[in-house]
C-alpha atoms as a PDB file:
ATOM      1  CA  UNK A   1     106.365 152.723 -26.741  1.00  0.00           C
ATOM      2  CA  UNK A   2     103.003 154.010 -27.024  1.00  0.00           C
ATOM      3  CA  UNK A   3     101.728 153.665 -30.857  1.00  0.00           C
ATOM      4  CA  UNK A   4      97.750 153.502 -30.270  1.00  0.00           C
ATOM      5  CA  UNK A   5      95.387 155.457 -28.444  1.00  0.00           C
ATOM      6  CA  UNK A   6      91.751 153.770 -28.222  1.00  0.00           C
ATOM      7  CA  UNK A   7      88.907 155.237 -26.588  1.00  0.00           C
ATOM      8  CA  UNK A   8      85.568 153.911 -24.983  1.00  0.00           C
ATOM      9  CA  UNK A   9      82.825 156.165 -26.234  1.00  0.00           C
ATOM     10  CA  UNK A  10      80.207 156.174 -22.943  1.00  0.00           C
ATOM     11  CA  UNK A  11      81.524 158.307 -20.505  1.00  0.00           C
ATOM     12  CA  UNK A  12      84.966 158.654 -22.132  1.00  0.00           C
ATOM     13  CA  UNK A  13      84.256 160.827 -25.145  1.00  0.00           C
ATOM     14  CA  UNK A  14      80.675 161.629 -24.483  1.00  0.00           C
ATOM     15  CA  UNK A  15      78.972 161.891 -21.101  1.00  0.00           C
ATOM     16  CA  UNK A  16      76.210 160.095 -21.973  1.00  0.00           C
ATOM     17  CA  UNK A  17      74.895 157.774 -19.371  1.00  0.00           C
ATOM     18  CA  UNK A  18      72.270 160.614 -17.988  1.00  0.00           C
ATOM     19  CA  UNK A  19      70.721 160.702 -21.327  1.00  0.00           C
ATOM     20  CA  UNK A  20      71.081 156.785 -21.520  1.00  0.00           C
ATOM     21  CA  UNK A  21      68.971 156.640 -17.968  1.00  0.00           C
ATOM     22  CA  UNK A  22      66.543 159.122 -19.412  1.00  0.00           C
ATOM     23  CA  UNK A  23      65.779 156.240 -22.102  1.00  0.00           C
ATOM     24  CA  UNK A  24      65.548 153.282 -19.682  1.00  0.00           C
ATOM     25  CA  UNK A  25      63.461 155.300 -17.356  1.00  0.00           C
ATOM     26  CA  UNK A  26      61.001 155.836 -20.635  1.00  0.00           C
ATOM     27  CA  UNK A  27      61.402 152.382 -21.734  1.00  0.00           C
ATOM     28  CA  UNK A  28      60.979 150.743 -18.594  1.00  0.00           C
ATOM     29  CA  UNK A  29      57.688 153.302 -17.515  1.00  0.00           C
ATOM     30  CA  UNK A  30      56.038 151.847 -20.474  1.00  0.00           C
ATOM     31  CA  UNK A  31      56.492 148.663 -18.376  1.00  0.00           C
ATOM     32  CA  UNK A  32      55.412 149.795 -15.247  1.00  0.00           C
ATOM     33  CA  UNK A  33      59.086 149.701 -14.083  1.00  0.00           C
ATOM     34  CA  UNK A  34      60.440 152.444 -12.170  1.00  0.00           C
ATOM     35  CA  UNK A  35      64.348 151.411 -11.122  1.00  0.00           C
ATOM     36  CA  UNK A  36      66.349 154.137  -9.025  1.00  0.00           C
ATOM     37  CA  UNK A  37      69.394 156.145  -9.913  1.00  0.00           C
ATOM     38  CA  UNK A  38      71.434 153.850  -7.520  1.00  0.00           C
ATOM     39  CA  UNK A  39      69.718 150.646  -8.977  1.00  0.00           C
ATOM     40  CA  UNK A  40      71.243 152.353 -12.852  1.00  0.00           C
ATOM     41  CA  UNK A  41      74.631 153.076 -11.825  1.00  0.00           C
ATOM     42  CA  UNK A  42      75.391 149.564 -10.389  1.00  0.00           C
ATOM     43  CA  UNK A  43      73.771 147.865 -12.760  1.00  0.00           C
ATOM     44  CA  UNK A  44      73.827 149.653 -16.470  1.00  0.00           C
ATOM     45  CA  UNK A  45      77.147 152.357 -16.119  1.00  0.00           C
ATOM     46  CA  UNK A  46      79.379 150.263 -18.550  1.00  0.00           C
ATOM     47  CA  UNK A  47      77.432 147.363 -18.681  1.00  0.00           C
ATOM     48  CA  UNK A  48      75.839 145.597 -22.200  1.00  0.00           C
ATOM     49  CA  UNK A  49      72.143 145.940 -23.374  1.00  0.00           C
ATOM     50  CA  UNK A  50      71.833 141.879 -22.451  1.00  0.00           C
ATOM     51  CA  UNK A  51      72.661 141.910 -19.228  1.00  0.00           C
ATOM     52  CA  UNK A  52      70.785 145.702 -18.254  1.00  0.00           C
ATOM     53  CA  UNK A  53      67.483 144.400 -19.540  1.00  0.00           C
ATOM     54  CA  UNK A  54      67.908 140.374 -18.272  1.00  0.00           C
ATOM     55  CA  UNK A  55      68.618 142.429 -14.971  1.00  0.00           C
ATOM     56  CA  UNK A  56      65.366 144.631 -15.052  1.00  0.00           C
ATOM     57  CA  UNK A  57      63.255 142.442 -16.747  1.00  0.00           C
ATOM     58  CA  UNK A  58      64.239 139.576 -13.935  1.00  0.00           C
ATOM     59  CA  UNK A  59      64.531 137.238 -16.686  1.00  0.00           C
ATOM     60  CA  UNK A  60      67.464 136.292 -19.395  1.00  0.00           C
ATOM     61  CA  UNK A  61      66.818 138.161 -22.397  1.00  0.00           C
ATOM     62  CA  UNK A  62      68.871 137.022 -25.577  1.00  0.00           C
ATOM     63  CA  UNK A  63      68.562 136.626 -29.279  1.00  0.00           C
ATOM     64  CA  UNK A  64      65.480 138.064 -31.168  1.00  0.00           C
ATOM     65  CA  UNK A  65      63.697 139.387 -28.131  1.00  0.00           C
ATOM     66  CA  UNK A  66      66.944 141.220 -27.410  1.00  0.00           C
ATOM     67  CA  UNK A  67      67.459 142.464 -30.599  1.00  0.00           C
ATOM     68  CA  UNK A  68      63.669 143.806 -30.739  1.00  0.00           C
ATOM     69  CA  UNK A  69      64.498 145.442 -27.116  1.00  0.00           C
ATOM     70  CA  UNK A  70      67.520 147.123 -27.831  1.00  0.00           C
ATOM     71  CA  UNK A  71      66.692 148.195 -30.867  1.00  0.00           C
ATOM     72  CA  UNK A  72      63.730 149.852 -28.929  1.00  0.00           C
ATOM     73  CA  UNK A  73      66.007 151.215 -25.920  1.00  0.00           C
ATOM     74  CA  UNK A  74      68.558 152.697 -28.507  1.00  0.00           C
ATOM     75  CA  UNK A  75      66.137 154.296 -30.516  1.00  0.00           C
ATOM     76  CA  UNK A  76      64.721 156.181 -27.611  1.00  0.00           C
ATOM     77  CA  UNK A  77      68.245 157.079 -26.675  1.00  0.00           C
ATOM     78  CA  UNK A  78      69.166 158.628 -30.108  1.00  0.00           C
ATOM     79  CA  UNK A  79      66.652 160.952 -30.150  1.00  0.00           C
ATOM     80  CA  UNK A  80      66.677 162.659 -26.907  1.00  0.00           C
ATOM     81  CA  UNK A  81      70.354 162.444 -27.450  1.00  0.00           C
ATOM     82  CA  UNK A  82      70.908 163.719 -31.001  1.00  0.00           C
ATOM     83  CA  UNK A  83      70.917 167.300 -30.392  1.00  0.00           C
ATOM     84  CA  UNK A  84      72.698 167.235 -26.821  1.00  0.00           C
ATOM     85  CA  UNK A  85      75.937 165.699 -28.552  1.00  0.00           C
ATOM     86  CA  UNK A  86      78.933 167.443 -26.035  1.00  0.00           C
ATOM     87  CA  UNK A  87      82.273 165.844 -25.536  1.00  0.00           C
ATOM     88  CA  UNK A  88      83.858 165.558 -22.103  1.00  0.00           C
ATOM     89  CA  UNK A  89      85.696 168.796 -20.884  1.00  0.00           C
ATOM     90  CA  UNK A  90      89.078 168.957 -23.238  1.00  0.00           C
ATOM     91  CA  UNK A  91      88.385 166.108 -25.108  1.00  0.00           C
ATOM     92  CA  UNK A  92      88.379 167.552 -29.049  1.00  0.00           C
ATOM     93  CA  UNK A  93      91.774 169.544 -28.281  1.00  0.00           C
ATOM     94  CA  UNK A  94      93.657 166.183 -26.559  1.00  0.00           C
ATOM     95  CA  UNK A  95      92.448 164.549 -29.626  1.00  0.00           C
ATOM     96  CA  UNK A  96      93.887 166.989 -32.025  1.00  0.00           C
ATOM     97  CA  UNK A  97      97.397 166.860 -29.532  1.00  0.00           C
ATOM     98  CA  UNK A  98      97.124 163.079 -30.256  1.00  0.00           C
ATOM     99  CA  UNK A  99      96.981 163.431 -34.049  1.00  0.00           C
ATOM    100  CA  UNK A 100      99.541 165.900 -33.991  1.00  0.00           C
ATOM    101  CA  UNK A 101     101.672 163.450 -32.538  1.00  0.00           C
ATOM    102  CA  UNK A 102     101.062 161.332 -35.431  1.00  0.00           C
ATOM    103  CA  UNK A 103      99.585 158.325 -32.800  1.00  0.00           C
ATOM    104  CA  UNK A 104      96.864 155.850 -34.041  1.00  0.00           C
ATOM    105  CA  UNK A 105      93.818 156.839 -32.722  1.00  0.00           C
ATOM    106  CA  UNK A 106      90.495 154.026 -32.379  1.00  0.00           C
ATOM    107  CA  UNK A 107      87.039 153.850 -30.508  1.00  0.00           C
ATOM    108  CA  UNK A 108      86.067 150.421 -28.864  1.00  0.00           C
ATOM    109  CA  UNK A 109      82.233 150.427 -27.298  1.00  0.00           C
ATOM    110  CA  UNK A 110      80.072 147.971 -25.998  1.00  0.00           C
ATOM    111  CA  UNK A 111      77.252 150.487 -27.811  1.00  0.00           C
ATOM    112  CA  UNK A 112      75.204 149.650 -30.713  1.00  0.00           C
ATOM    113  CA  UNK A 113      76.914 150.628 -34.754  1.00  0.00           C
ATOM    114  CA  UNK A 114      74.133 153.419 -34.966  1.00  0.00           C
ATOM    115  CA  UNK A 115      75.292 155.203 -31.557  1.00  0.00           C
ATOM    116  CA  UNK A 116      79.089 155.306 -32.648  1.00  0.00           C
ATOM    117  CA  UNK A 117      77.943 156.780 -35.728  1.00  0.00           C
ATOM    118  CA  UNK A 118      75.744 159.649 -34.019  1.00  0.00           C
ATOM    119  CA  UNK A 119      78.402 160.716 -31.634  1.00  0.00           C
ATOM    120  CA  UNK A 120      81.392 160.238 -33.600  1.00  0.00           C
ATOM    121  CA  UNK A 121      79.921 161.732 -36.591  1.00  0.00           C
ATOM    122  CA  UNK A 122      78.258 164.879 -34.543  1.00  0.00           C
ATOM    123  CA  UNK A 123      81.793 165.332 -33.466  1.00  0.00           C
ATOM    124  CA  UNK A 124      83.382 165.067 -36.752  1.00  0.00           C
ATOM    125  CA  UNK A 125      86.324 162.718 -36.065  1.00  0.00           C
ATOM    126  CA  UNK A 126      85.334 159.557 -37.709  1.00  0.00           C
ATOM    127  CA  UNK A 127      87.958 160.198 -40.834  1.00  0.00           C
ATOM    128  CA  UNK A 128      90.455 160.479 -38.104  1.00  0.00           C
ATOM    129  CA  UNK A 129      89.773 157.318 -36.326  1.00  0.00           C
ATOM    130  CA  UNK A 130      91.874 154.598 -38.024  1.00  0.00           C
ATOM    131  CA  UNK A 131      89.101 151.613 -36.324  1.00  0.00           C
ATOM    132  CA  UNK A 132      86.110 151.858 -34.739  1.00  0.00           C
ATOM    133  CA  UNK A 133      84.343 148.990 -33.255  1.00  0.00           C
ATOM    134  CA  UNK A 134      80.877 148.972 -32.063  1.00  0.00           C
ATOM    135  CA  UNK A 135      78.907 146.058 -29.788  1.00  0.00           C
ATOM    136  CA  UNK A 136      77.454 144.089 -33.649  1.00  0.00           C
ATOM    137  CA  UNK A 137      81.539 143.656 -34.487  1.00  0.00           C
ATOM    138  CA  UNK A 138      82.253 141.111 -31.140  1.00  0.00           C
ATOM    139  CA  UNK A 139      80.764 137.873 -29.833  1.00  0.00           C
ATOM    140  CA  UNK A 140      82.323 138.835 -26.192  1.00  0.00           C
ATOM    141  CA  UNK A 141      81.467 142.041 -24.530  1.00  0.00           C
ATOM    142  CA  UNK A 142      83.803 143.514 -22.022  1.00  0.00           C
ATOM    143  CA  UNK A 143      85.521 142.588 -19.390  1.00  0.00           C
ATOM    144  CA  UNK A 144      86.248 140.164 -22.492  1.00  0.00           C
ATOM    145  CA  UNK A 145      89.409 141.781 -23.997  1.00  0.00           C
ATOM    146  CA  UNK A 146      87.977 140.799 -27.835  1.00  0.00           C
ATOM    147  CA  UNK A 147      87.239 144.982 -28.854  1.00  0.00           C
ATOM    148  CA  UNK A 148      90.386 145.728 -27.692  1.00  0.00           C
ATOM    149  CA  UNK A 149      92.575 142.662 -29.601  1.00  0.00           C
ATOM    150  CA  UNK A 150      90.404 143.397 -32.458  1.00  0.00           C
ATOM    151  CA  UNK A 151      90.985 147.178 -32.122  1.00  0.00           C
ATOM    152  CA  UNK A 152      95.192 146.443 -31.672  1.00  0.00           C
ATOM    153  CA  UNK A 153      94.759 144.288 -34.873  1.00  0.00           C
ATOM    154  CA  UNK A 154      93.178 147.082 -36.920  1.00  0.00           C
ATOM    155  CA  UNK A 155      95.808 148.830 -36.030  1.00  0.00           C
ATOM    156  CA  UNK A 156      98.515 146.968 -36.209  1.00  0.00           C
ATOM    157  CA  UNK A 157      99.702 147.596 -33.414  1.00  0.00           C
ATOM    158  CA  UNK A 158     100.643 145.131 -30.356  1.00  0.00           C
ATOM    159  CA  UNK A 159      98.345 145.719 -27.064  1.00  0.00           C
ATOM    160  CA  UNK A 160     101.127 146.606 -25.373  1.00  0.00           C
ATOM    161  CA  UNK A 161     101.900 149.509 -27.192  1.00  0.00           C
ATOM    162  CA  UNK A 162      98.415 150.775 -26.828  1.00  0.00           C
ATOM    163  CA  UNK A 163      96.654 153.145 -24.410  1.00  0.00           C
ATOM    164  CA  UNK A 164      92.546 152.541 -23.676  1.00  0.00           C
ATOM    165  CA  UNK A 165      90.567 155.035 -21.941  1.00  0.00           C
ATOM    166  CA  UNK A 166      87.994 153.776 -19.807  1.00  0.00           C
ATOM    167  CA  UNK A 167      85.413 154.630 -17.292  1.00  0.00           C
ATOM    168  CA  UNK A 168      83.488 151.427 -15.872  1.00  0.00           C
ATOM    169  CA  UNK A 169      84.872 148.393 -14.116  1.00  0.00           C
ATOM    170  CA  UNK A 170      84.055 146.063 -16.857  1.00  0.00           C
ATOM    171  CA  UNK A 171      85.293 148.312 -19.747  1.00  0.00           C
ATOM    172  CA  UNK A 172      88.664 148.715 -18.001  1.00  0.00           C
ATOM    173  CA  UNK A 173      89.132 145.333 -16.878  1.00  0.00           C
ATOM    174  CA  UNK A 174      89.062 144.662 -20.463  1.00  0.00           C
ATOM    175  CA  UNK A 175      91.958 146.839 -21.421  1.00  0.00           C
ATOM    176  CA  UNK A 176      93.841 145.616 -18.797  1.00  0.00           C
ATOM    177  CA  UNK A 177      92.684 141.605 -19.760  1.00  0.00           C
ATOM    178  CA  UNK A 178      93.979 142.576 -23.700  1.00  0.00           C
ATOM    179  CA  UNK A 179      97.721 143.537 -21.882  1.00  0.00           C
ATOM    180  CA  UNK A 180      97.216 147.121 -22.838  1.00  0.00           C
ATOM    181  CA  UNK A 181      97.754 150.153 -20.856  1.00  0.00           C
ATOM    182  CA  UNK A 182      94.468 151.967 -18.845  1.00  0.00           C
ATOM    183  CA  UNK A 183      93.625 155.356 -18.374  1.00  0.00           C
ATOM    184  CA  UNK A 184      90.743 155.539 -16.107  1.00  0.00           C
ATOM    185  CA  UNK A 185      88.324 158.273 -16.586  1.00  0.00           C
ATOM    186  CA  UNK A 186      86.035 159.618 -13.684  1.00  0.00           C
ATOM    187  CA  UNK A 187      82.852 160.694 -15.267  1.00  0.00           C
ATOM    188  CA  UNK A 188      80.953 158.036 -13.618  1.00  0.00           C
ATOM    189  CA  UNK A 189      82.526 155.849 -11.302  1.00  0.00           C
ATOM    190  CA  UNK A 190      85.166 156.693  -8.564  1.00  0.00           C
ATOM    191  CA  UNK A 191      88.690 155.264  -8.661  1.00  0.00           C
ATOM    192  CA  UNK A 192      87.706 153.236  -5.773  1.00  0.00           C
ATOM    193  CA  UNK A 193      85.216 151.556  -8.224  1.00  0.00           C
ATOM    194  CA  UNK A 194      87.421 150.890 -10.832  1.00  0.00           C
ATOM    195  CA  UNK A 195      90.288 148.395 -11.160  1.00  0.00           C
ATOM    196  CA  UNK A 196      93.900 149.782 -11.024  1.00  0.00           C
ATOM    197  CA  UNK A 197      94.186 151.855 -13.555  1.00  0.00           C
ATOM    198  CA  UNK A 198      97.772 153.339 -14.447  1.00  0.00           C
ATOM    199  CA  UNK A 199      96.654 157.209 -14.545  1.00  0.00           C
ATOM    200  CA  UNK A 200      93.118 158.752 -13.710  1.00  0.00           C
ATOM    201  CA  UNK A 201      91.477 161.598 -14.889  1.00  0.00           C
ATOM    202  CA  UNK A 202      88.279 163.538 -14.426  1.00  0.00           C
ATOM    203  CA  UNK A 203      88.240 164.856 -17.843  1.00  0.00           C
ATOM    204  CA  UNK A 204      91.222 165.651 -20.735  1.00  0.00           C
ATOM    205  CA  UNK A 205      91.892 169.332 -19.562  1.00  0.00           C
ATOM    206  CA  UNK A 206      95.688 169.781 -18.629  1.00  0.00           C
ATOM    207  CA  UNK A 207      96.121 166.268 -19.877  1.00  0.00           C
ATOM    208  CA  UNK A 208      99.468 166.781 -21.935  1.00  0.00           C
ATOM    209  CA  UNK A 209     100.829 164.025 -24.585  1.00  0.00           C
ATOM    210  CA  UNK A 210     104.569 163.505 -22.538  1.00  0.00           C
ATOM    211  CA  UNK A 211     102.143 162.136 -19.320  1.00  0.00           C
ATOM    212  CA  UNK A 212     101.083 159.443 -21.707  1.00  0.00           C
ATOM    213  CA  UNK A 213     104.669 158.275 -23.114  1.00  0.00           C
ATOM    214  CA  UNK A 214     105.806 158.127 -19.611  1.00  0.00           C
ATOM    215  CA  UNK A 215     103.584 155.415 -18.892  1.00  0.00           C
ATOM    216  CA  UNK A 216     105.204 153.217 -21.026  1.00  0.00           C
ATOM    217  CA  UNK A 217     109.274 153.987 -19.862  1.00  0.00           C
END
């Protein structure tokens, strides 16, 4: 029985990984780095802060240097980003369908505290969201199933009786690693590039509530 709906934030509520590449591009230029849109989606779409710079820096990056970084990154991101807050096509009315239906509703991202609060506060659901986890409240980033588990057990609810929504390989890898149902959405990657998901969609028009329970007969 589906109890639980928990959401990704990146590319699942917000489509925010061109605004995320505007801020590497800016962040790396002042480094004399220039990476391609190719070189972003295969290595940042859905990936942590850690392993994006260790990757474009071409050396591990970790602890107080990586702090300082992201902290740097982030800040750049919030404000090109803060007045461009938009929510995927459909999402605010599915949301309101979910809460209707009385269902537990939580955000799980590998993104810093301060970006959940932007976005979730610009959209004005925060009081509706009954946990939301950001990248300071785990030691293991996805395809670790820890945001998920920890999500479940805000909840209380099992994983099985929960529903993620996803769109990168590692982020629903994790869903599926916590034992938990996966919606995969398409606003970055291609189904191809994802793992199997149980239901795929390329944003949360037409997406009705009775689709969802009959994922878990």
């Amino acid at each position: 029985m589906l109890k639980a709906v928990i959401f990704d934030m990146d590319g699942v509520i917000c489509h925010t990984n061109p605004f995320h590449s505007i801020a590497f591009q800016r962040f790396f230029a002042k480094r004399n780095l220039n990476p391609t849109q190719e070189e972003y989606a295969e290595h940042m779409y859905g990936k942590n802060n850690g392993y994006i710079l260790s990757h474009f820096l071409g050396r591990k990056i970790e602890g107080e240097e990586l702090a300082l970084l992201e902290n740097e990154k982030e800040g750049l991101f919030r404000e090109i980003y803060k007045d461009e807050v938009n929510p995927i096509r459909g999402f605010m009315e599915f949301f309101a369908k979910l809460k209707s239906e009385g269902l537990l509703t939580a955000v799980a991202t590998s993104a810093p505290r301060a970006n959940l609060d932007l976005i979730i506060g610009a959209l004005g659901i925060g009081n509706q969201m009954q946990s939301q986890l950001a990248s300071e409240d785990v030691s293991k980033h996805k395809p670790d199933p820890e945001v998920y588990l920890k999500s479940a057990a805000n909840l209380g609810v099992k994983p099985e009786n929960c529903l993620v929504f996803e769109d990168s390989f590692s982020g629903a890898s994790a869903g599926l690693n916590a034992g938990m149902k996966v919606v995969g959405v398409l606003s970055s990657h291609t189904k191809g590039e994802l793992p199997n998901c149980d239901l795929y969609i390329d944003n949360y028009e037409k997406l009705e509530i009775a689709t969802l329970l009959s994922l878990f007969d």
